[in-house]
Structure formats: C-alpha cells, structure tokens
C-alpha atoms as a PDB file:
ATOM      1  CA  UNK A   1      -7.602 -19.015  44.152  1.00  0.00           C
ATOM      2  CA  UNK A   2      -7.806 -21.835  41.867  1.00  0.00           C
ATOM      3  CA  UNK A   3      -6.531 -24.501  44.261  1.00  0.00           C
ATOM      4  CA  UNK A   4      -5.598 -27.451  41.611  1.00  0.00           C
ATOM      5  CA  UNK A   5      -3.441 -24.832  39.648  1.00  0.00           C
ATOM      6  CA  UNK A   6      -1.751 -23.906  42.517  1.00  0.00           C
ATOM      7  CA  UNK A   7      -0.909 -27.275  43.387  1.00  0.00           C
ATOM      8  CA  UNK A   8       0.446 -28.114  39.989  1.00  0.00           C
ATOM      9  CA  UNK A   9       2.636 -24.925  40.200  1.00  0.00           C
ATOM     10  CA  UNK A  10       3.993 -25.814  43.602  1.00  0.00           C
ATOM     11  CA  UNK A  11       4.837 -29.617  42.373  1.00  0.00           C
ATOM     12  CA  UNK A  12       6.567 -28.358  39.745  1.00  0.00           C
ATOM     13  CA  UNK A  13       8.615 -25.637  41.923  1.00  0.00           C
ATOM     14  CA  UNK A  14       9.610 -28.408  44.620  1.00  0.00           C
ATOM     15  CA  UNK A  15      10.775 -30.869  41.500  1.00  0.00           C
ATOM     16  CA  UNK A  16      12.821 -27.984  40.523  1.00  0.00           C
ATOM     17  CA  UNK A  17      14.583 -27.409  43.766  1.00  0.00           C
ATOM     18  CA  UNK A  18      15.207 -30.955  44.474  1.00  0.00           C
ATOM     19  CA  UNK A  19      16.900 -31.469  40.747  1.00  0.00           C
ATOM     20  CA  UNK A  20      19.389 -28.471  41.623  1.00  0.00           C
ATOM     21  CA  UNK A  21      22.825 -30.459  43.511  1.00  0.00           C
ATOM     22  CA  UNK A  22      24.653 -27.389  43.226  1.00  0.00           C
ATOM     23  CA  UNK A  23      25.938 -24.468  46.344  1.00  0.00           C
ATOM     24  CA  UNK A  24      24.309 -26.863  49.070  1.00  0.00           C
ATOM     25  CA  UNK A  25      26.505 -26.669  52.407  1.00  0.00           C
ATOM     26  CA  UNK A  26      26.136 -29.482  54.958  1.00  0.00           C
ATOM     27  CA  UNK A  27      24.934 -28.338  58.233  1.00  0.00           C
ATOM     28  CA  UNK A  28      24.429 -31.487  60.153  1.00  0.00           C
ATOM     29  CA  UNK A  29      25.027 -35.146  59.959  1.00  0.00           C
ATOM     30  CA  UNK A  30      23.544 -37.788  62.274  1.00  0.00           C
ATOM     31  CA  UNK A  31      23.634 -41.829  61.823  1.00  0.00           C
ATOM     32  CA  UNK A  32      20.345 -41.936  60.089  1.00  0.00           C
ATOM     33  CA  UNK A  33      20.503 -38.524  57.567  1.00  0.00           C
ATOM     34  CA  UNK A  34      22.465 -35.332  56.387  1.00  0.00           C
ATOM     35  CA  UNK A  35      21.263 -32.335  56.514  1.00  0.00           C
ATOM     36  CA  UNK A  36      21.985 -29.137  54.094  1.00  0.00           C
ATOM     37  CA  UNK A  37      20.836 -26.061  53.529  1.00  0.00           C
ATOM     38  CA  UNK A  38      21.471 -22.827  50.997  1.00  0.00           C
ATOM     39  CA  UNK A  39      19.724 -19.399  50.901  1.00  0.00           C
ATOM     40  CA  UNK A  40      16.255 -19.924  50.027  1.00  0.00           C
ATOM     41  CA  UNK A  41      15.213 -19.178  45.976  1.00  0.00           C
ATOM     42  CA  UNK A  42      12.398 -17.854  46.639  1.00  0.00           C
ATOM     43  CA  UNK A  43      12.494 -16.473  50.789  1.00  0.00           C
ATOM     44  CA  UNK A  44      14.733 -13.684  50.610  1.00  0.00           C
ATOM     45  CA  UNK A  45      16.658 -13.850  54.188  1.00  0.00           C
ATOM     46  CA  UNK A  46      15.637 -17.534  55.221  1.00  0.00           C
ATOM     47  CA  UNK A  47      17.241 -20.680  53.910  1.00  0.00           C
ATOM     48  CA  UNK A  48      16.637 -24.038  52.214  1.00  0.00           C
ATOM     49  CA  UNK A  49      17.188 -26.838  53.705  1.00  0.00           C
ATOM     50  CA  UNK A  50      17.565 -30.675  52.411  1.00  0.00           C
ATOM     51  CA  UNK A  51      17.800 -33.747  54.258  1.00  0.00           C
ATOM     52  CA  UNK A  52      18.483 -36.843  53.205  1.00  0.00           C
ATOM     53  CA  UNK A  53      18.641 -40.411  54.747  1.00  0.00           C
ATOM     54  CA  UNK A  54      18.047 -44.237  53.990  1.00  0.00           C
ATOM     55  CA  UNK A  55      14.918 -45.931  55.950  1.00  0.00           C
ATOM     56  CA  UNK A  56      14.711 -49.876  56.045  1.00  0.00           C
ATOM     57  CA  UNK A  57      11.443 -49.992  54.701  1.00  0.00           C
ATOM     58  CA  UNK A  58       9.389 -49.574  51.509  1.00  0.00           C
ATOM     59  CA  UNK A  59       8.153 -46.147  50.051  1.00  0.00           C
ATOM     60  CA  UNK A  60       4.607 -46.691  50.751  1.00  0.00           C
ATOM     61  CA  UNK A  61       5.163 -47.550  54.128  1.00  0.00           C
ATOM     62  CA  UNK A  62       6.866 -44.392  54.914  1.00  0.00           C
ATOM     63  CA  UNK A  63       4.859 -42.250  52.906  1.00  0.00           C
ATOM     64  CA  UNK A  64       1.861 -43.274  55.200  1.00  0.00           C
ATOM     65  CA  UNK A  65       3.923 -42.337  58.164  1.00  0.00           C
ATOM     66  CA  UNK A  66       5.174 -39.295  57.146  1.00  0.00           C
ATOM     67  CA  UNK A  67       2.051 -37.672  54.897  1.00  0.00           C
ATOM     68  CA  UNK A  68      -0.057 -36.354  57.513  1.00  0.00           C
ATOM     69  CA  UNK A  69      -3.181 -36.897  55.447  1.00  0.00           C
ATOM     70  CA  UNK A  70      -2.824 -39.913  55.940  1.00  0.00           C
ATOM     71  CA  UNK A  71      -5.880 -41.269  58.538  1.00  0.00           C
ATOM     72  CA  UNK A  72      -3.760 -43.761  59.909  1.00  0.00           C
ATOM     73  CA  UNK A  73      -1.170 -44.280  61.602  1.00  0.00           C
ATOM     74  CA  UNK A  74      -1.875 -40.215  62.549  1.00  0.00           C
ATOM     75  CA  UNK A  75       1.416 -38.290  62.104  1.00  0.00           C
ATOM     76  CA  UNK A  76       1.114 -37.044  66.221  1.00  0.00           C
ATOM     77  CA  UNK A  77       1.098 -40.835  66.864  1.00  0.00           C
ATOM     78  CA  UNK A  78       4.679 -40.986  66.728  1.00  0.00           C
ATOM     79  CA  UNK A  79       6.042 -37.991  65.898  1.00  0.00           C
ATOM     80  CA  UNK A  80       7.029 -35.778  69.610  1.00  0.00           C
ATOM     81  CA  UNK A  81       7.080 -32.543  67.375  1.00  0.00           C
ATOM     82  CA  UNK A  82       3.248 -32.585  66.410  1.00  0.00           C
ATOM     83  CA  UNK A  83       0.635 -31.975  68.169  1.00  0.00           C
ATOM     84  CA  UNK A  84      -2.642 -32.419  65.801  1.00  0.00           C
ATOM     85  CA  UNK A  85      -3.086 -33.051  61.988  1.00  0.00           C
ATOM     86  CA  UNK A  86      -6.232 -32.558  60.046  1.00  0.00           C
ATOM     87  CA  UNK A  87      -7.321 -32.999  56.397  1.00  0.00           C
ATOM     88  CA  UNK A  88      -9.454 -29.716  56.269  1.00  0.00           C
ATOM     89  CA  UNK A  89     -10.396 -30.254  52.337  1.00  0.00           C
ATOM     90  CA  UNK A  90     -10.170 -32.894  49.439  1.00  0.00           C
ATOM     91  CA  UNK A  91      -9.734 -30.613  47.164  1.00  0.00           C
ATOM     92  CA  UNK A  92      -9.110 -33.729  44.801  1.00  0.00           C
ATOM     93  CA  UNK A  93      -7.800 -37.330  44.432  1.00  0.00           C
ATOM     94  CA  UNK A  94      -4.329 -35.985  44.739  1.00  0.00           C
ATOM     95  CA  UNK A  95      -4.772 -32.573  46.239  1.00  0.00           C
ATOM     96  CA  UNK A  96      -5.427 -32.124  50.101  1.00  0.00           C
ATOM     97  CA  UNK A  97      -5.529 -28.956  52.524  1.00  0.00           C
ATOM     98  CA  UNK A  98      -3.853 -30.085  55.528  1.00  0.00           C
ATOM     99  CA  UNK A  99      -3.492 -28.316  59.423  1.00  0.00           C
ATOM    100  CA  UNK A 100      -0.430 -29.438  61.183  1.00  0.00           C
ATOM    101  CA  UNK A 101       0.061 -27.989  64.467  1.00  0.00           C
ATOM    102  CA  UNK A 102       3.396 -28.400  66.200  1.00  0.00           C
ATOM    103  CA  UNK A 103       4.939 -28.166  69.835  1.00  0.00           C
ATOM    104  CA  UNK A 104       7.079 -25.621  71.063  1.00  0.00           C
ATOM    105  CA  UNK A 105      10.823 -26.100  70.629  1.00  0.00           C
ATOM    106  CA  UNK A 106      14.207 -25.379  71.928  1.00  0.00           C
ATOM    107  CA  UNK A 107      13.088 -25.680  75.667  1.00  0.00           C
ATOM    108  CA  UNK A 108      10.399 -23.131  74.626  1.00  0.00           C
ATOM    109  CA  UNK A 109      12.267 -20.459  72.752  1.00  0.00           C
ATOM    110  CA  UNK A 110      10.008 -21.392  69.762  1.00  0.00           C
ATOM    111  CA  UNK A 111       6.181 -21.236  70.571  1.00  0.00           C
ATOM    112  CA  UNK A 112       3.991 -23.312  68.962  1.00  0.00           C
ATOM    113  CA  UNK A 113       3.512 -23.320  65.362  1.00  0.00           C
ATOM    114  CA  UNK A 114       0.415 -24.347  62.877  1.00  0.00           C
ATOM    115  CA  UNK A 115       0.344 -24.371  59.193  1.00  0.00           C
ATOM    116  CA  UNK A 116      -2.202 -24.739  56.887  1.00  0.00           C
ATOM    117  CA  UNK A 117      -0.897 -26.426  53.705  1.00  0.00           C
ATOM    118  CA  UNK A 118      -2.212 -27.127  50.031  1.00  0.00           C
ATOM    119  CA  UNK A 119      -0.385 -30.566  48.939  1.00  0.00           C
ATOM    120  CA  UNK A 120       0.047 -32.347  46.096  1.00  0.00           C
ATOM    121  CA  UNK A 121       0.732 -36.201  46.022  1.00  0.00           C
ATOM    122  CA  UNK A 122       2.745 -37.583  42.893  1.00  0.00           C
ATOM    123  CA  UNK A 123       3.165 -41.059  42.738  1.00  0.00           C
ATOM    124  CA  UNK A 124       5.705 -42.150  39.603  1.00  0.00           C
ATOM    125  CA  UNK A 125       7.478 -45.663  39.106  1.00  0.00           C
ATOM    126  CA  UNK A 126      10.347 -44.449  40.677  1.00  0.00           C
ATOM    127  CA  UNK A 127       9.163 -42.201  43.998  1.00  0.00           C
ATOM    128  CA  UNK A 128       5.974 -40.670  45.873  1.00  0.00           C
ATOM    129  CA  UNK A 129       6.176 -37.233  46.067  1.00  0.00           C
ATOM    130  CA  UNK A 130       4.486 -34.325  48.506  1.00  0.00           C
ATOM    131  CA  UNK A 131       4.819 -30.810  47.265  1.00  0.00           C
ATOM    132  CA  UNK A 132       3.272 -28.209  49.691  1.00  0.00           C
ATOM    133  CA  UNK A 133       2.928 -24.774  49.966  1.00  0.00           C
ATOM    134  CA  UNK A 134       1.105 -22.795  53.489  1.00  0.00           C
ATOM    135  CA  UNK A 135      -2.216 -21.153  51.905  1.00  0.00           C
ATOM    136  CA  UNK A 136      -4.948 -19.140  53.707  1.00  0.00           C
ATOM    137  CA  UNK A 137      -8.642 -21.088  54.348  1.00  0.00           C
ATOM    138  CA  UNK A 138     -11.610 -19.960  55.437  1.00  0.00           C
ATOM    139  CA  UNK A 139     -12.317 -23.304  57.314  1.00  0.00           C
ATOM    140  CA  UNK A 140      -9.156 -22.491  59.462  1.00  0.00           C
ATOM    141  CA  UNK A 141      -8.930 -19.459  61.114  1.00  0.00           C
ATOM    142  CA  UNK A 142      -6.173 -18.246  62.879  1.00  0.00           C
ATOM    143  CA  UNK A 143      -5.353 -19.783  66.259  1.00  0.00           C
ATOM    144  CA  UNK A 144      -4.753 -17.737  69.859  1.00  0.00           C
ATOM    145  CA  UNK A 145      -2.748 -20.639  71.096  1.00  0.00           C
ATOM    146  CA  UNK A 146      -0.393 -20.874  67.883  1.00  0.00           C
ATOM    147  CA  UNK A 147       1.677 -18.726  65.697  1.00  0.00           C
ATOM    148  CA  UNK A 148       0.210 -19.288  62.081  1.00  0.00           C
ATOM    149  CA  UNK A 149       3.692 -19.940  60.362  1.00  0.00           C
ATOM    150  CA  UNK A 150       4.130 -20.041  56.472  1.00  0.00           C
ATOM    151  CA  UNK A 151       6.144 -22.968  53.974  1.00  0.00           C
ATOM    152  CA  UNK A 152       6.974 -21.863  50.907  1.00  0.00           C
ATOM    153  CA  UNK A 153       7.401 -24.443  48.529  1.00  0.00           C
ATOM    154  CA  UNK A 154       8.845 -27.626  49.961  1.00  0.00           C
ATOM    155  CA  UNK A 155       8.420 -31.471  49.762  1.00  0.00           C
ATOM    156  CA  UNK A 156       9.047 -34.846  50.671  1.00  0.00           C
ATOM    157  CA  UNK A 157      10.433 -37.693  48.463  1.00  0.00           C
ATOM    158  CA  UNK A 158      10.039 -41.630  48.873  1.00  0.00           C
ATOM    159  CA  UNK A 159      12.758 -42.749  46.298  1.00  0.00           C
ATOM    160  CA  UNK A 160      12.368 -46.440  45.956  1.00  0.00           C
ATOM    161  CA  UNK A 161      15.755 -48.079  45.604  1.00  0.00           C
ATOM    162  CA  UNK A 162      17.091 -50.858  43.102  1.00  0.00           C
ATOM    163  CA  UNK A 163      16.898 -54.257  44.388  1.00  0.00           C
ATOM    164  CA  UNK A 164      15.672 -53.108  47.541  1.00  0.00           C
ATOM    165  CA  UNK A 165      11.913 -53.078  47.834  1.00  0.00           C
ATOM    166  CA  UNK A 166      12.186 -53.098  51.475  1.00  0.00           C
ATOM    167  CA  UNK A 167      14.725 -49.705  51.795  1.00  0.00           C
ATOM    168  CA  UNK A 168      13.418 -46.059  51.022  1.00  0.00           C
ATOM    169  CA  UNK A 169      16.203 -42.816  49.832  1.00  0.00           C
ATOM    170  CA  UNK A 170      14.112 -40.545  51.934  1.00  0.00           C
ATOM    171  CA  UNK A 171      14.337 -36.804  51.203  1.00  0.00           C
ATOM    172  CA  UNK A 172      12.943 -33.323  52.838  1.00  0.00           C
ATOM    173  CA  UNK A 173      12.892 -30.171  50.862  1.00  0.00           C
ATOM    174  CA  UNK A 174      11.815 -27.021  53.592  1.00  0.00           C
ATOM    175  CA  UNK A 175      11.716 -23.315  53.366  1.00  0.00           C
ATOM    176  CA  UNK A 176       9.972 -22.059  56.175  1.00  0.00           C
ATOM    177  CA  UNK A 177       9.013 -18.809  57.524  1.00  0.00           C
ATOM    178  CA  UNK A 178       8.086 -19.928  61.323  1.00  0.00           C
ATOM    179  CA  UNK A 179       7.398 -15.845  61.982  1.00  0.00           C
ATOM    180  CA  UNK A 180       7.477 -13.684  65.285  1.00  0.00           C
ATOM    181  CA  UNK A 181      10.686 -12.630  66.673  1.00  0.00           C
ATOM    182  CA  UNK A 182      12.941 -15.479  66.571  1.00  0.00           C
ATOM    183  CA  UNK A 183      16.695 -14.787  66.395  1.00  0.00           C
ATOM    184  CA  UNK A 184      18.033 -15.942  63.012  1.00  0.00           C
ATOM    185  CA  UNK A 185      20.625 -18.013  64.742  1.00  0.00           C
ATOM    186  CA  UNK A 186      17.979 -20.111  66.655  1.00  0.00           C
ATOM    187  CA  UNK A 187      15.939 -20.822  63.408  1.00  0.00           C
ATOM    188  CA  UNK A 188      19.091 -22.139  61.933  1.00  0.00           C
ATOM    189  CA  UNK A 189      19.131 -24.611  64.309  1.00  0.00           C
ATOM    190  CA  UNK A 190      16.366 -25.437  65.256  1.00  0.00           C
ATOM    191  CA  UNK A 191      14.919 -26.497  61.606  1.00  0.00           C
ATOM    192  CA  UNK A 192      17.995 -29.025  60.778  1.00  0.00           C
ATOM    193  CA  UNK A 193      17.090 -30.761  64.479  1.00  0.00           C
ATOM    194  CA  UNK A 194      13.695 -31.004  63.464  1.00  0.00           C
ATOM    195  CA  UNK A 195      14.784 -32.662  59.812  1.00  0.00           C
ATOM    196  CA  UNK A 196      17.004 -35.108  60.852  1.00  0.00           C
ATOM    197  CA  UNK A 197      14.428 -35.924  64.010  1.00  0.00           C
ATOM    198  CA  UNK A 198      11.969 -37.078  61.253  1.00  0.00           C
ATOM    199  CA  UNK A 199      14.646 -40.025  60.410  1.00  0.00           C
ATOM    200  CA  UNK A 200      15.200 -41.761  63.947  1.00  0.00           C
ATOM    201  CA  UNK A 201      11.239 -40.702  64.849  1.00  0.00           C
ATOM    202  CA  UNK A 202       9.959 -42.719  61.366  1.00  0.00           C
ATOM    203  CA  UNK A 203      12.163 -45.647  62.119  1.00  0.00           C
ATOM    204  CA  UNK A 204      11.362 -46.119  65.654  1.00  0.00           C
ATOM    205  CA  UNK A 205       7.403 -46.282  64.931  1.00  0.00           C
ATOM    206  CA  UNK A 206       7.992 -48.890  61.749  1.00  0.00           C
ATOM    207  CA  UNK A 207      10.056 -51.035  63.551  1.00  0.00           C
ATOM    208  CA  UNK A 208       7.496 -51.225  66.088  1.00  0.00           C
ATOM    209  CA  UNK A 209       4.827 -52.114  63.464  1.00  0.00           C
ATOM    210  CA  UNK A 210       6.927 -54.537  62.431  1.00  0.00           C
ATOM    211  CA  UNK A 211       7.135 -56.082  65.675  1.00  0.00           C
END
C-alpha cells in the first residue's frame, strides 16, 4: 500500500463529506456543540456523524489538543475516553500512522477499543484539517486487551473565524465501525456522547493552560 496516496485519497473523501449540508438529522445538542448524523456513504448499515461547536481559543491551539500526534499536551492528558496515543510512523511531513486506544464505555457495555489510523494534516488560510482512515501495520499488531475497531474516512476541522483569532468553528466528521456484538441502538448513542464530550473535555484543559 502506497501510504501517501492513500492519504491524499482519504483527504479528499473527508473534504467531500464535510462540503455535503444536505439529509443531516440532529441527534443531540449540548451547550458547547450539535451533533448529527446520516447513513454512512460509504459503511453500509452504520452512520455518519457531524459535530459541530465554537471553542474560545485559536485553531492551532486546539489542533494540538485534539491531534493525537501531537507530543504534547498528549491527547490521554485530558481526554477521560483515551487511554494511550502513539505516533507509530512518519510516513511524511504531513502524513502520520497513529494508535489510539480508548476506555470502555457505557458502564462497560463497550470494551475497549484501539485503532490504528493513517492521517493527513492540511493546513490552508482558512482551517487545519485531519483526514484519517483505520489501516493495517505491521508495527502494530493486534491487541488481547482491545477490540481492533475500524474508521472509515473521517476528520477534524479547526475553522478559524473572522475577527476572532482567539475563537475556533470546531468540527468532527466520524464513521466508525467499533466491531463485536454491540446492539445497533447502543452504538447510536454512544458515538454522539463521545462527540460532543470532545467539546466540554478540550475546553476544560485550555482554560486550564490558560490559567
């Protein structure tokens, strides 16, 4: 597999999925985000989900927080739903392989989860940008202690905002196959909880840098 292709085509799926506004449904609004989802594109029988939420502080500052190839602050620093992050390869200046390992959820109904993801970092005038698909790597083999789960093409964007070089239009693109036998129903909830966590989680741990 020709990593940097892959990475291009990935980028270039997530900017298509986050330019389509049409069929989304809202499925849960807190103070800091909404989220929405709409069957997924391209993972027939799972959904696509989009958050989106204003942060008080500038695109590169949450962009470190929330990239977890990022070597500090580390993304389990602050976030309760990770466990570990690791940059397994450089495949380039903009290309990483990344292992994020996360905690069980839903009072244990949902084991824990790792995923081993090729991303792509964009940064244009007007937003950073991680696109990131789950890939297979010989450096990583499968865990006994986690269920190896699978993203298909999703993202993150830090939109900067006009006259506001201090406020970030924060956006999460997911479609996720977490795998083993979850029901459907707990899935659906469980992912928008996790989304709209990232919000109030990110805050908390700036505003404490700030401070």
């Amino acid at each position: 597999m020709d990593l940097l292709v892959k990475a291009e085509e990935t980028a270039k799926r997530c900017l298509e999925l986050e330019a389509c506004t049409t069929d989304w449904t809202k499925v849960k609004e807190t103070r800091d985000c909404i989220v929405y989802s709409k069957p997924s594109p391209d993972l027939s029988g799972h959904h696509l989900y989009r958050s989106e939420g204003l942060i008080p502080f500038s695109p590169e500052k949450v962009f470190a927080y929330t990239y977890a190839g990022v070597e500090k602050p580390k993304r389990e620093e602050w976030d309760p739903t990770v466990t570990n992050t690791a940059v397994i390869e450089r495949v380039s200046s903009d290309v990483d392989v990344i292992l994020s390992q996360t905690a069980s959820a839903v009072m244990g109904l949902i084991g824990a989860r790792e995923f081993v993801d090729l991303v792509k970092i964009i940064h244009e005038p007007e937003r950073i940008i991680t696109a990131a698909i789950s890939i297979e790597h010989p450096d990583v083999p499968h865990s006994a202690h986690h269920v190896r789960a699978f993203n298909h093409p999703s993202a993150t964007f830090c939109y900067r905002i006009s006259g506001k070089p201090d406020e970030t239009r924060f956006i999460q693109l997911v479609q996720t196959d977490i795998r083993g036998k979850i029901p459907t129903s707990l899935v659906e909830s469980a992912i928008p909880s996790n989304l709209a966590g990232t919000y109030s989680h990110v805050k908390r741990a700036l505003a404490k840098e700030k401070y």
